[in-house]
C-alpha atoms as a PDB file:
ATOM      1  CA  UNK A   1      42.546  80.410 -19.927  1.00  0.00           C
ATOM      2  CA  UNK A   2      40.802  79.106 -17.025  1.00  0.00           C
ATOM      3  CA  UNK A   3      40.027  80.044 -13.761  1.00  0.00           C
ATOM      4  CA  UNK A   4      38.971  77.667 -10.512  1.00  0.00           C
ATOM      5  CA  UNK A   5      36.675  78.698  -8.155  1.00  0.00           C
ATOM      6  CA  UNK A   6      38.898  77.310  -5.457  1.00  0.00           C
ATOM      7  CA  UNK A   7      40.419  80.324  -4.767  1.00  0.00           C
ATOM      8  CA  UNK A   8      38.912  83.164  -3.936  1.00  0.00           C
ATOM      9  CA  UNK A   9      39.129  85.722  -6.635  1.00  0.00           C
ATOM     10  CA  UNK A  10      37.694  89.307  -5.800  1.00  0.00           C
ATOM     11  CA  UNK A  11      36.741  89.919  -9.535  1.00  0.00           C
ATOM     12  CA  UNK A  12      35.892  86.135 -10.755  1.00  0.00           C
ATOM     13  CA  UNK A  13      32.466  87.239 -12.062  1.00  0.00           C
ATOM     14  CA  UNK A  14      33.807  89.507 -14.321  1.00  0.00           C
ATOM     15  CA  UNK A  15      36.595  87.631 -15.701  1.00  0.00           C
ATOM     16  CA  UNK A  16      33.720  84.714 -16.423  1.00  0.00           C
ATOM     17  CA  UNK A  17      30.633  86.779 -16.733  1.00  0.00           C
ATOM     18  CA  UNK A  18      32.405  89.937 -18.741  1.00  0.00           C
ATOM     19  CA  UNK A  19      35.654  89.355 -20.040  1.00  0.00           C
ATOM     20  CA  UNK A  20      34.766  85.427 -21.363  1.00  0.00           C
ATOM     21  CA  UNK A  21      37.441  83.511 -19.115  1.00  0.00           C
ATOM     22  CA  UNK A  22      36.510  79.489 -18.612  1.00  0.00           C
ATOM     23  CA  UNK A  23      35.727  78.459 -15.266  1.00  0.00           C
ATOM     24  CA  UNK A  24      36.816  75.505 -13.777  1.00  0.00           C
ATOM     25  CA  UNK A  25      34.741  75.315 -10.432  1.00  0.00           C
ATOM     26  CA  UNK A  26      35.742  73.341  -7.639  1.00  0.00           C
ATOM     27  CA  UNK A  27      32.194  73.642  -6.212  1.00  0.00           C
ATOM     28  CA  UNK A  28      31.168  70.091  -5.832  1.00  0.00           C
ATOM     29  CA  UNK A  29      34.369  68.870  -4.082  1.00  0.00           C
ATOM     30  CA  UNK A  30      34.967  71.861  -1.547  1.00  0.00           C
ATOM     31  CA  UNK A  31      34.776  71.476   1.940  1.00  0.00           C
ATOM     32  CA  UNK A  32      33.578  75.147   2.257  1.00  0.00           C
ATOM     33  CA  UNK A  33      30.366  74.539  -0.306  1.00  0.00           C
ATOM     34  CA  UNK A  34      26.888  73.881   1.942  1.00  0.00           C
ATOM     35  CA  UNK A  35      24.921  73.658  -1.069  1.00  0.00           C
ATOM     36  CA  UNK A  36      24.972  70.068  -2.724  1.00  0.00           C
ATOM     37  CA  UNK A  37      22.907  68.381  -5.094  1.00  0.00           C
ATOM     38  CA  UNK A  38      20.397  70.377  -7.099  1.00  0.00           C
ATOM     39  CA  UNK A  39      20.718  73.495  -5.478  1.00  0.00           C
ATOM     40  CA  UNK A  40      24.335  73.859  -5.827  1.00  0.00           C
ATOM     41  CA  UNK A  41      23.481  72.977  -9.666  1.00  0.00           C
ATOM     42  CA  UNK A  42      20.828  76.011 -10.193  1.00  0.00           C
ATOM     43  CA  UNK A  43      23.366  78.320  -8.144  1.00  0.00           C
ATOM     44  CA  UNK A  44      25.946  77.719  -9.424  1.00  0.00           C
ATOM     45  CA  UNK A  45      24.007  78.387 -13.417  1.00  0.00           C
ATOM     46  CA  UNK A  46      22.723  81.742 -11.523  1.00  0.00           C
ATOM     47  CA  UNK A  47      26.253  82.810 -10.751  1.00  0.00           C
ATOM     48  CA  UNK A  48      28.446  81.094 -13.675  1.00  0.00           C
ATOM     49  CA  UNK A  49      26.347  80.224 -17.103  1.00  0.00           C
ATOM     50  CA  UNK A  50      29.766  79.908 -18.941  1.00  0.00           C
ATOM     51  CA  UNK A  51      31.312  76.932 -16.801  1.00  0.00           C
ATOM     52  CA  UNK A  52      33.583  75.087 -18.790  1.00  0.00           C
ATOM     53  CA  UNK A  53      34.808  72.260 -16.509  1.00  0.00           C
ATOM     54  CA  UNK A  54      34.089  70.572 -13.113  1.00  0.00           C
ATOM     55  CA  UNK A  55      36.641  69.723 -11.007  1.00  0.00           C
ATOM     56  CA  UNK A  56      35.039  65.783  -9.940  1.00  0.00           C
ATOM     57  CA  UNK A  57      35.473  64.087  -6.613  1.00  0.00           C
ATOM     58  CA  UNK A  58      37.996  62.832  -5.170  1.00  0.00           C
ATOM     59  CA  UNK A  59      38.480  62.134  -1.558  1.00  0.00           C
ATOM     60  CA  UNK A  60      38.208  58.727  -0.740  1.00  0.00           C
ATOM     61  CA  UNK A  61      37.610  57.387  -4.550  1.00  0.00           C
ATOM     62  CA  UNK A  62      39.935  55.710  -7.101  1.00  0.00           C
ATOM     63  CA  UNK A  63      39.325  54.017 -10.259  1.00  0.00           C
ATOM     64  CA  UNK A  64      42.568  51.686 -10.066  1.00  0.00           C
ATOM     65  CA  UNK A  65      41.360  50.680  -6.735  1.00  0.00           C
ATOM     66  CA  UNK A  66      41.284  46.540  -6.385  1.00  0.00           C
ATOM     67  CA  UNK A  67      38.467  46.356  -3.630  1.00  0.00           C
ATOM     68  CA  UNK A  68      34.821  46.548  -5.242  1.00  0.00           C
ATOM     69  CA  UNK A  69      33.137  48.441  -2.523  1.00  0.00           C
ATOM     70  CA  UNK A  70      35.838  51.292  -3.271  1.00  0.00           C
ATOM     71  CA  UNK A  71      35.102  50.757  -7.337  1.00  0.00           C
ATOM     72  CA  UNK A  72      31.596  51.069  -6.523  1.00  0.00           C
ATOM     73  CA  UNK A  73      32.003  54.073  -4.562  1.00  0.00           C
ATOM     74  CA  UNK A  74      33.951  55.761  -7.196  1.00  0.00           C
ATOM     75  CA  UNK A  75      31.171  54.969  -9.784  1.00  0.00           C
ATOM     76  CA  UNK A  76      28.187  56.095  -7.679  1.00  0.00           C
ATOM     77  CA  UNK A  77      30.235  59.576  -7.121  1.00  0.00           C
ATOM     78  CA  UNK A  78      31.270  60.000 -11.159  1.00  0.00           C
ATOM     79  CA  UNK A  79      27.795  59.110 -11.933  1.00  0.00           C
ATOM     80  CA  UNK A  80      26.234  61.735  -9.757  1.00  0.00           C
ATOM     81  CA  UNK A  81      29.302  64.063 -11.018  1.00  0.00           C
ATOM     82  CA  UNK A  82      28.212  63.180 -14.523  1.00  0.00           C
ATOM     83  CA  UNK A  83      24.257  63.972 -13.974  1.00  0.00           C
ATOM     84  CA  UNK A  84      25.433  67.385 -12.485  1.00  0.00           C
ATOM     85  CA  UNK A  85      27.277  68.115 -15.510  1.00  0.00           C
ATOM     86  CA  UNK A  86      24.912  67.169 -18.151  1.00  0.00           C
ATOM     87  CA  UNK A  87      22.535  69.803 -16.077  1.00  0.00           C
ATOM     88  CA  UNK A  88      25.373  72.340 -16.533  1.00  0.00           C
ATOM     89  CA  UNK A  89      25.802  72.401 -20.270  1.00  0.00           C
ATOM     90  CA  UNK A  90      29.198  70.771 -18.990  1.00  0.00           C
ATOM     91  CA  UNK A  91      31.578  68.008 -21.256  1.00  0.00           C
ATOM     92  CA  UNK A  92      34.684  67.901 -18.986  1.00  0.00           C
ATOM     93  CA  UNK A  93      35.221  66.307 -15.834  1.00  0.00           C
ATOM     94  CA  UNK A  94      38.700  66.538 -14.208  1.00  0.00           C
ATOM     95  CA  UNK A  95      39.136  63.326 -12.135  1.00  0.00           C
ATOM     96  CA  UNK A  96      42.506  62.622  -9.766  1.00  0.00           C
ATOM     97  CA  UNK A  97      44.761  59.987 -10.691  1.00  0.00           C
ATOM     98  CA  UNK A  98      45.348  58.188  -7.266  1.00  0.00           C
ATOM     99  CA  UNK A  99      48.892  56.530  -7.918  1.00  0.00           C
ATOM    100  CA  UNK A 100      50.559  58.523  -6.232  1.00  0.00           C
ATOM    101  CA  UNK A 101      54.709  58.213  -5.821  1.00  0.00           C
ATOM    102  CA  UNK A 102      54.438  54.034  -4.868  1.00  0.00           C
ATOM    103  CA  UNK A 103      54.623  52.226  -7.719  1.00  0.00           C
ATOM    104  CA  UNK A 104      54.826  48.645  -6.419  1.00  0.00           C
ATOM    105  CA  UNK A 105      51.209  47.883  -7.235  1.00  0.00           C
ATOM    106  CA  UNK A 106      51.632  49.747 -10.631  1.00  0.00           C
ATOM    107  CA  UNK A 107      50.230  47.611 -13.033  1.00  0.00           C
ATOM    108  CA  UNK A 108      47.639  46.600 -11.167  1.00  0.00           C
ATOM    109  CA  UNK A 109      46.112  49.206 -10.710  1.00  0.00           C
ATOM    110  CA  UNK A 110      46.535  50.449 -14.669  1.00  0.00           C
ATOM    111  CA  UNK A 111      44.182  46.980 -14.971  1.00  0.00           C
ATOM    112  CA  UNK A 112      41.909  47.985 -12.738  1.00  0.00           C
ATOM    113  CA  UNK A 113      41.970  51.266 -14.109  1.00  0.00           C
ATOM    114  CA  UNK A 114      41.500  50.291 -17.364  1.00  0.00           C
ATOM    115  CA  UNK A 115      38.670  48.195 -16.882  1.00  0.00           C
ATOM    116  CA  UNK A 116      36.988  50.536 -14.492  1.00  0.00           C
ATOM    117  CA  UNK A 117      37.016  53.006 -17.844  1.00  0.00           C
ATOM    118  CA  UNK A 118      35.717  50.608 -20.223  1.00  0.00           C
ATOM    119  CA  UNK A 119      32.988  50.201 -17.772  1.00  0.00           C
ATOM    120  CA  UNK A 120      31.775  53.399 -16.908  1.00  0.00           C
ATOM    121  CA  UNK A 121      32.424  54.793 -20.425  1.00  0.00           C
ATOM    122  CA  UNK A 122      30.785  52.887 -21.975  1.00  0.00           C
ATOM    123  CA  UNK A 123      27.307  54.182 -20.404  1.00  0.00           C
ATOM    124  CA  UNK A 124      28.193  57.466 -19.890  1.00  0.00           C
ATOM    125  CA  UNK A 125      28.311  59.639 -23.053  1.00  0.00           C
ATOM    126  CA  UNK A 126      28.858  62.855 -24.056  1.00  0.00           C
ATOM    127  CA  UNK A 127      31.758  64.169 -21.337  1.00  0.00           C
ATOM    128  CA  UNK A 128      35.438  63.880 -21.683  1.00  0.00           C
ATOM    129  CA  UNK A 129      37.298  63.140 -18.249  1.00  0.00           C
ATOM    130  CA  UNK A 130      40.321  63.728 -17.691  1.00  0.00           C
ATOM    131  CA  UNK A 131      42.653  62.324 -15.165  1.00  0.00           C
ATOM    132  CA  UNK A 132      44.883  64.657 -13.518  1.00  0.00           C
ATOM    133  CA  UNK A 133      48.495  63.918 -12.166  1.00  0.00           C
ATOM    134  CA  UNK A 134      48.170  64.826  -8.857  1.00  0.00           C
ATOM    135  CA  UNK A 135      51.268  63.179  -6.751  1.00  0.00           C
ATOM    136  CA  UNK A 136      52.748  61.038  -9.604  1.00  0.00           C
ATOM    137  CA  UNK A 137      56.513  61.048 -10.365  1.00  0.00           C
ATOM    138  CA  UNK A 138      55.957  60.922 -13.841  1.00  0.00           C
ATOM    139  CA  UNK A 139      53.065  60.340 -16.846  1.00  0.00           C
ATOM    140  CA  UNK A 140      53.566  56.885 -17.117  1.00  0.00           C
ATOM    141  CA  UNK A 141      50.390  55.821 -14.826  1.00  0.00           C
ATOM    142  CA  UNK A 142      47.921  58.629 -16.945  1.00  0.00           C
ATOM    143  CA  UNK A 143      49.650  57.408 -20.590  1.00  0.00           C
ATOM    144  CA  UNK A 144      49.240  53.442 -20.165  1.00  0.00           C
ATOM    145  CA  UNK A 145      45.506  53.651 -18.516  1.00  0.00           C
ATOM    146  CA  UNK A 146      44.468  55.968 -21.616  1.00  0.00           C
ATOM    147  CA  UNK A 147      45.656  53.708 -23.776  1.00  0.00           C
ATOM    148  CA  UNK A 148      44.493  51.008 -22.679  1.00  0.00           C
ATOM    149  CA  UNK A 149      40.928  52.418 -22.754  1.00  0.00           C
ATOM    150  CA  UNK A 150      41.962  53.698 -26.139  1.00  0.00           C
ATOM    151  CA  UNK A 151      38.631  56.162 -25.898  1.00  0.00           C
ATOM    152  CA  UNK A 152      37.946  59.464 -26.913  1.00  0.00           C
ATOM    153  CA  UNK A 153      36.326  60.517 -23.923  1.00  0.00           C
ATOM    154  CA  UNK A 154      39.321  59.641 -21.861  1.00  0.00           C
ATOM    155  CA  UNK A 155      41.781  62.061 -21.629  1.00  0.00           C
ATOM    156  CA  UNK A 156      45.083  63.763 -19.218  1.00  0.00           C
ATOM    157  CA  UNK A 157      44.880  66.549 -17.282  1.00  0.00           C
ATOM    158  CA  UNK A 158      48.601  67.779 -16.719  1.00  0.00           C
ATOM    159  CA  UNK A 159      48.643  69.934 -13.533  1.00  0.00           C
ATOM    160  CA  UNK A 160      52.140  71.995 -13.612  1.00  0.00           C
ATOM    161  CA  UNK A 161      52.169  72.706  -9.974  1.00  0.00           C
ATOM    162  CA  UNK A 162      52.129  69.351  -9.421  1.00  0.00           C
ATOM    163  CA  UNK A 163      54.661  68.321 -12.033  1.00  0.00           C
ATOM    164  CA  UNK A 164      56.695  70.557 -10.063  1.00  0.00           C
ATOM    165  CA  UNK A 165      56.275  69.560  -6.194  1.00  0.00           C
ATOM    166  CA  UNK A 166      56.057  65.870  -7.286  1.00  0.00           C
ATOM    167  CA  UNK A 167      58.445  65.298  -9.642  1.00  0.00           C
ATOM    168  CA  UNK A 168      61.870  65.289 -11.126  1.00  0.00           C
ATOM    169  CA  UNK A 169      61.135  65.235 -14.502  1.00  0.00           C
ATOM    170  CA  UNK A 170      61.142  68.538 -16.344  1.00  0.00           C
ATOM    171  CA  UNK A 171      57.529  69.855 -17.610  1.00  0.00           C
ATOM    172  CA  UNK A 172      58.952  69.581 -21.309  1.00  0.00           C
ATOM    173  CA  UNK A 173      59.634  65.402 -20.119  1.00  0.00           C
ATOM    174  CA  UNK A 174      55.926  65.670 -19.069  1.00  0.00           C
ATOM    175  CA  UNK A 175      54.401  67.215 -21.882  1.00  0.00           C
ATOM    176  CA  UNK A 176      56.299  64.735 -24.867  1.00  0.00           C
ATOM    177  CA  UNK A 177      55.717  61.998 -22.733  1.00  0.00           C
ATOM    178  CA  UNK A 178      52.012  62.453 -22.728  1.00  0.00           C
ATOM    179  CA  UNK A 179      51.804  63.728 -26.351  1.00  0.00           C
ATOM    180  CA  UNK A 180      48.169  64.048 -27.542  1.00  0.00           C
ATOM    181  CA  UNK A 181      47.157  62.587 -24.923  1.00  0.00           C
END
C-alpha cells in the first residue's frame, strides 16, 4: 500500500518509518514545498529513507504536446525529476497523461507521445514511469502510447478516483482494458 505525502497525515512517519508503508511523495510538484532542488532531496532522505515513488511534474508539461518549446520543457523537467530520483534510491516516476476528455487531436498526440518516449527513454535508464489517467474517458490514450513505445520502462498508472469523476466506464472496463500494462 502506498501513501502520498499530499495529504497531510498526522501519523505518516510511522506508517513509512515503523510500520513499512510505501510512500509516494508529492514533494517536488506541491505548491506548499519551499525547498527545491538539492535540499528538498537530502530532506526529504532525512524524513522518508523508504520512498518508493515520486509523483513527477506536471503543470504546464506534456509529452504528446506538438509545439517543441513545450516538448523541450517537458524533457528539461523529467530530466531534473529523473536526477532527483536516482539521488533517492527511487525507480518510479508517476507522470500525468495530458489528454484529457477531447479527443479530436487523439492520434496525434499518441505520435508525439510515442516519439517523445523513444526519445527520452532511450537515455534515461534505470526508472519506470508511469503515466497516470488523470481526466481521460477511458485507457485508450495510456494503452496505444505504451505500445507504441513497446518499453519496459514505460508503464500505466490507473488512478481510481479519477476513473471515477472522469469516466463512464466501470473500473473492471479500466483494468481489462489496460491488462499488464
Amino acid at each position: 500500500m502506498y501513501f502520498s505525502d499530499f495529504v497531510e497525515v498526522t501519523n505518516l512517519d510511522e506508517l513509512v518509518n515503523q510500520k513499512g508503508f510505501m510512500l509516494e511523495t508529492v514533494a517536488f510538484v506541491s505548491p506548499f514545498e519551499e525547498r527545491s532542488g538539492d535540499e528538498l532531496v537530502d530532506h526529504l532522505l532525512k524524513t522518508y529513507p523508504k520512498i518508493s515513488c515520486i509523483h513527477g511534474p506536471f503543470r504546464g508539461l506534456d509529452f504528446g504536446a506538438v509545439k517543441q518549446d513545450l516538448i523541450n520543457t517537458t524533457y528539461y523537467a523529467y530530466d531534473t525529476c529523473h536526477k532527483q530520483a536516482k539521488r533517492l534510491g527511487v525507480d518510479k516516476i508517476v507522470v500525468h497523461c495530458n489528454l484529457g476528455a477531447d479527443k479530436s487531436k487523439h492520434m496525434e498526440k499518441v505520435r508525439q507521445a510515442a516519439k517523445f518516449w523513444e526519445t527520452y527513454l532511450g537515455t534515461h535508464k534505470g526508472i519506470t514511469y508511469y503515466i497516470e489517467n488523470v481526466a481521460e474517458t477511458d485507457w485508450e490514450y495510456q494503452k496505444e502510447i505504451i505500445d507504441k513505445v513497446n518499453d519496459k520502462n514505460l508503464k500505466a498508472c490507473l488512478d481510481v478516483g479519477h476513473v471515477n469523476i472522469n469516466s463512464q466506464k466501470s473500473l473492471s472496463q479500466w483494468i481489462e482494458g489496460l491488462g499488464s500494462r
